[in-house]
N, C-alpha and C. Protein backbone atom coordinates (compact mmCIF):
# COMPACT_ATOMS: atom_id res chain seq x y z
N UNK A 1 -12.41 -10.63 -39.18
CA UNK A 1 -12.28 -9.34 -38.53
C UNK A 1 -13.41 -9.13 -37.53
N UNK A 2 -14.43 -9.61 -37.53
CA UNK A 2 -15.66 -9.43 -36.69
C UNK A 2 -15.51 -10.07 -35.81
N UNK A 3 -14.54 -11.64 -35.53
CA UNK A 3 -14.40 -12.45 -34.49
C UNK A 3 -13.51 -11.61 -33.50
N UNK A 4 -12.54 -10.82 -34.50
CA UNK A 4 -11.45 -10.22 -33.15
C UNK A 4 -11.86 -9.39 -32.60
N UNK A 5 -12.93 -8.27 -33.57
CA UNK A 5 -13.69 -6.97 -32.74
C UNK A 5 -14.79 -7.63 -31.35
N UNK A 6 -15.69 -8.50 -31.82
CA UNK A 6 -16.37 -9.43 -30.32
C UNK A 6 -15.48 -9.89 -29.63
N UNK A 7 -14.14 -9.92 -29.40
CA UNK A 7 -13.14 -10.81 -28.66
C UNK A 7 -12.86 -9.84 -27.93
N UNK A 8 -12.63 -8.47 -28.87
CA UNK A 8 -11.88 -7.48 -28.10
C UNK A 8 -13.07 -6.51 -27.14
N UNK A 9 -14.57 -6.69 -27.71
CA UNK A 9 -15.45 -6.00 -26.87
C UNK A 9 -15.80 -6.86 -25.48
N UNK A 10 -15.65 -8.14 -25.73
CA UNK A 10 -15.63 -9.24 -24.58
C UNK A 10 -14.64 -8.53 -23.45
N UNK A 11 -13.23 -8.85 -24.01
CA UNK A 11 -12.31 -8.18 -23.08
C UNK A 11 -12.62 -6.69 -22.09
N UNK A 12 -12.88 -5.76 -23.32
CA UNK A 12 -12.62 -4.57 -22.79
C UNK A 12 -14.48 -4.56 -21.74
N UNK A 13 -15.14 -5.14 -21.73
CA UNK A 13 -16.42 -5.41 -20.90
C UNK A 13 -16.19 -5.85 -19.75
N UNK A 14 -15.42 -7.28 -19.75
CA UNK A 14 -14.63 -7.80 -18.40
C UNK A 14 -13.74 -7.10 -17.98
N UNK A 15 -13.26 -6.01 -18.40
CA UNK A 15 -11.74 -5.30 -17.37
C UNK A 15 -12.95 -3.93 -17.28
N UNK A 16 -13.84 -3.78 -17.98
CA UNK A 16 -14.79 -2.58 -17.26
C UNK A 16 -15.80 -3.20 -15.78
N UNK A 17 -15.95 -4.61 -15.90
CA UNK A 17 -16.81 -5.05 -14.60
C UNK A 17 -15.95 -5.06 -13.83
N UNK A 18 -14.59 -5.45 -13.73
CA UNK A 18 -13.78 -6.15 -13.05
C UNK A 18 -13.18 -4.61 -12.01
N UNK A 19 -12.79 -3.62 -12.86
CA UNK A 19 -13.10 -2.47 -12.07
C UNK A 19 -14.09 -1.74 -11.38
N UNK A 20 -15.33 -2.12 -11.89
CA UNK A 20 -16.35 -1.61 -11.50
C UNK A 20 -16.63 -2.34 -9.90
N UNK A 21 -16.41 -3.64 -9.87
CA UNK A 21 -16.74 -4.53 -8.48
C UNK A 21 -15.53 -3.77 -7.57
N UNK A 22 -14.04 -3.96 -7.85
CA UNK A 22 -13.09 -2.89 -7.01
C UNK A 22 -13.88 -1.51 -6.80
N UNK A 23 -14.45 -0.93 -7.35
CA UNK A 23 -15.08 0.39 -6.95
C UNK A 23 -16.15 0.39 -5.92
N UNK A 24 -16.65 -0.98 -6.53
CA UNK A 24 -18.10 -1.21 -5.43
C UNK A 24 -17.27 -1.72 -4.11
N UNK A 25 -16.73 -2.95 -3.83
CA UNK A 25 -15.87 -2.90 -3.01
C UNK A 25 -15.25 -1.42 -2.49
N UNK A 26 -14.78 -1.18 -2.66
CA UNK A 26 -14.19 -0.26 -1.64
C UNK A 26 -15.19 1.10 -1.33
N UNK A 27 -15.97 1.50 -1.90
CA UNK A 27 -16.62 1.87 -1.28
C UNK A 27 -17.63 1.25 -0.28
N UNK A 28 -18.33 0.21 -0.46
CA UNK A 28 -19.01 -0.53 0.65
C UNK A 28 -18.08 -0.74 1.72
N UNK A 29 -16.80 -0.97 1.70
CA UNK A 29 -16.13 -0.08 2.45
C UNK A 29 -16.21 0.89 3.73
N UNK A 30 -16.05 1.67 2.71
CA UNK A 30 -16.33 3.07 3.38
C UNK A 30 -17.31 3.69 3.60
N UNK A 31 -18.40 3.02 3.17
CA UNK A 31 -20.26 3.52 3.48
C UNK A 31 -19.94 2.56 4.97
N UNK A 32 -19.59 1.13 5.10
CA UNK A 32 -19.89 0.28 6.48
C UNK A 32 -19.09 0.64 7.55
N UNK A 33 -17.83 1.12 6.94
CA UNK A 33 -16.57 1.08 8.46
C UNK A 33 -16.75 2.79 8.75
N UNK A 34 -16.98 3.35 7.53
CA UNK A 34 -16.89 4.76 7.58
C UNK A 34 -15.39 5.92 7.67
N UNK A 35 -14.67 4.40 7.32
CA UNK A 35 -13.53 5.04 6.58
C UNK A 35 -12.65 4.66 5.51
N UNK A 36 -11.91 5.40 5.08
CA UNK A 36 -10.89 4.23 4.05
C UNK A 36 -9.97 3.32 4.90
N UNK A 37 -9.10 2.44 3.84
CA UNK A 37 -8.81 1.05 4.16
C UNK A 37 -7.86 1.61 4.73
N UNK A 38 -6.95 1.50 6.19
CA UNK A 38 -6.10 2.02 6.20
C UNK A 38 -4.61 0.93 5.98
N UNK A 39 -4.05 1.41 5.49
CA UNK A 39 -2.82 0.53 4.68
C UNK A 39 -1.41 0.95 4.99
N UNK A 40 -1.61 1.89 5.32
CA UNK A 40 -0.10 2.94 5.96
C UNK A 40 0.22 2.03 7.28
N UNK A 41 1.55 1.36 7.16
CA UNK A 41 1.99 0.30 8.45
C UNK A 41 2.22 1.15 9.48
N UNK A 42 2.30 2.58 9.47
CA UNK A 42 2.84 3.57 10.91
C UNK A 42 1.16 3.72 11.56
N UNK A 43 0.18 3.60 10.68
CA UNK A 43 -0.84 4.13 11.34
C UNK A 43 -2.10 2.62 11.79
N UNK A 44 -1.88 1.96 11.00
CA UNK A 44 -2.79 0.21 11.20
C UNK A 44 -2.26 0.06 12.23
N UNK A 45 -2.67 -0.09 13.31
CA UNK A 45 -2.54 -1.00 14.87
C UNK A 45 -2.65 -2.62 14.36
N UNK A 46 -3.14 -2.90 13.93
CA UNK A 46 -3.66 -4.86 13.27
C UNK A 46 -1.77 -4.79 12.36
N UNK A 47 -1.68 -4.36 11.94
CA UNK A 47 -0.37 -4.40 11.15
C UNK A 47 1.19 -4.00 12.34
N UNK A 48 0.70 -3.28 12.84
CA UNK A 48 1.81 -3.05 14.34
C UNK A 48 1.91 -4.32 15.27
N UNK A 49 0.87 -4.77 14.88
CA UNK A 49 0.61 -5.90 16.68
C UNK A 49 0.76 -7.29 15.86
N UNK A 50 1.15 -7.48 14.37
CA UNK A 50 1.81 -8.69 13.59
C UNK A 50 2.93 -8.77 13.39
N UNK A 51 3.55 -7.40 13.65
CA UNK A 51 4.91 -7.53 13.84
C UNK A 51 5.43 -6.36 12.34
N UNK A 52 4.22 -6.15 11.50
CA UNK A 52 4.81 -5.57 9.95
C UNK A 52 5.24 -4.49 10.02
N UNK A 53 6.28 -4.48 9.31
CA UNK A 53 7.44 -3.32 9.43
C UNK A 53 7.47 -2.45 8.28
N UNK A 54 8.38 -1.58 7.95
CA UNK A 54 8.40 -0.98 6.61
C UNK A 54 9.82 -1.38 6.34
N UNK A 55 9.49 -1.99 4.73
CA UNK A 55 11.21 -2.07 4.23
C UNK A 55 12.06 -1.74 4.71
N UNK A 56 12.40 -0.37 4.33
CA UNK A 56 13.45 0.33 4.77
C UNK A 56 14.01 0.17 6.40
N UNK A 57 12.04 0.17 6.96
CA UNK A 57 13.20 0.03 8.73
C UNK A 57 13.50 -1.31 9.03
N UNK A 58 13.23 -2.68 8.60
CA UNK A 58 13.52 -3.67 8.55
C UNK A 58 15.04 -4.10 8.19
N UNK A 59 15.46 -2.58 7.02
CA UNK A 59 16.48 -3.01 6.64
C UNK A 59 17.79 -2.30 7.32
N UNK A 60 17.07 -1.40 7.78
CA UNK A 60 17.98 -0.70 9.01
C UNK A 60 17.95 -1.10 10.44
N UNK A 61 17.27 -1.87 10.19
CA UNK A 61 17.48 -2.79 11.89
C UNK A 61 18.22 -4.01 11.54
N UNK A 62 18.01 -4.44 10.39
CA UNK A 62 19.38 -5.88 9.84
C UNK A 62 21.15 -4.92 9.76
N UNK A 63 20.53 -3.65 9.95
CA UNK A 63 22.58 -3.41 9.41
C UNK A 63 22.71 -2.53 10.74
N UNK A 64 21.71 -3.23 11.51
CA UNK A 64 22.25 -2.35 13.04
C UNK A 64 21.96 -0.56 13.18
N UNK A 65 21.41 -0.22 12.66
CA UNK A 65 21.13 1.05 12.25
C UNK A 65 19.73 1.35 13.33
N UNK A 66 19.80 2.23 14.28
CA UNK A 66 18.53 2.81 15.23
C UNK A 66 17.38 3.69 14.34
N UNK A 67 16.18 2.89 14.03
CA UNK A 67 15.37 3.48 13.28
C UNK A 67 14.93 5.07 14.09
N UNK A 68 14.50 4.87 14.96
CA UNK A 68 13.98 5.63 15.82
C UNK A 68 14.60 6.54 15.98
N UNK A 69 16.12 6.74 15.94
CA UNK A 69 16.94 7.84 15.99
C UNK A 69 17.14 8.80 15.01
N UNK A 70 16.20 8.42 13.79
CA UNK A 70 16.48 9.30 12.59
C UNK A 70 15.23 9.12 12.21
N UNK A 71 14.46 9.50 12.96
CA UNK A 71 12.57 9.62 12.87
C UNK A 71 11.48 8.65 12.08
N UNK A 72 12.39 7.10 11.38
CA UNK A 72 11.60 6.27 11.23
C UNK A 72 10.96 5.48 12.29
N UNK A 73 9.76 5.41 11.77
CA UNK A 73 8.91 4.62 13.44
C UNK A 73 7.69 3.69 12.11
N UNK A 74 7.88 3.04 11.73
CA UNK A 74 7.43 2.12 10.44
C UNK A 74 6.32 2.62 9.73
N UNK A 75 6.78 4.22 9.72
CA UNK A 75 5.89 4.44 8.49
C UNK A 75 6.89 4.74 7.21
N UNK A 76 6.51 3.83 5.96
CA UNK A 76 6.93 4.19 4.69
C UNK A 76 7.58 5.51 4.09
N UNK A 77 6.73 6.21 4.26
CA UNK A 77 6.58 7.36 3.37
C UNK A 77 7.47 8.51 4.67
N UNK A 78 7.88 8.16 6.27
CA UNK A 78 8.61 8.95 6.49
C UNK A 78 10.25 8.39 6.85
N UNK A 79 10.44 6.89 6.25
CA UNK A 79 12.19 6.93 6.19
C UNK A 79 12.37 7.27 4.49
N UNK A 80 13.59 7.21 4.90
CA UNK A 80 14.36 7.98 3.49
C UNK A 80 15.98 7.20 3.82
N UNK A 81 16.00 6.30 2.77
CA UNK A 81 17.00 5.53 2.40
C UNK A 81 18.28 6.14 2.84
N UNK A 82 18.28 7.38 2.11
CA UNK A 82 19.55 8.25 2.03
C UNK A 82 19.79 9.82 3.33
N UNK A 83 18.76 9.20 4.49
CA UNK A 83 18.75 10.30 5.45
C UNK A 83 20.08 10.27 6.14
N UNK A 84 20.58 9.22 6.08
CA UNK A 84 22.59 9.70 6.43
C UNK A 84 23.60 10.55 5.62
N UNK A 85 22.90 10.40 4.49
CA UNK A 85 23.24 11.46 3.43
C UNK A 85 22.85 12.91 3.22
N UNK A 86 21.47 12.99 3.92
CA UNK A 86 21.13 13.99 3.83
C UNK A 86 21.13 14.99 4.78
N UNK A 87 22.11 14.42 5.78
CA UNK A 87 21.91 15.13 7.45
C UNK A 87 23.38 15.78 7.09
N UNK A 88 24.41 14.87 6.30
CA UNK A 88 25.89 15.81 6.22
C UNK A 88 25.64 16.95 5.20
């Protein structure tokens, strides 16, 4: 019983550093660039100029569908799967 409790304080030590370096990371971060990471594909220019798209408008440009005409412009969080549905 004492081998599994040191096994399990081992563990739970390594998933407390292992978060702790992600914390340090991203804030060194944001102390050097002086902002957060930006990750949103409508707003990254480096992610626009590789060509990266958002799902959804990727998948509405494979079924012929005009992103742009129903206010997706490759940001995530403003298409909506079901905006043909939601306009009738």
């Amino acid at each position: 019983m004492n081998a599994a409790f040191s096994t399990i304080l081992v563990v739970v030590g390594i998933s407390i550093l292992a978060v702790g370096l992600f914390f340090l990371g991203m804030s060194l971060t944001q102390i050097f660039k002086g902002h957060d990471i930006d990750s949103e594909i409508a707003t990254n220019k480096n992610m626009q100029n590789l060509g990266i798209k958002c799902a959804v408008q990727e998948s509405r440009e494979d079924t012929g569908t005009d992103c742009a005409d129903i206010g997706c412009h490759g940001n995530c969080s403003s298409c909506d799967i079901d905006h043909e549905a939601a306009k009738k």
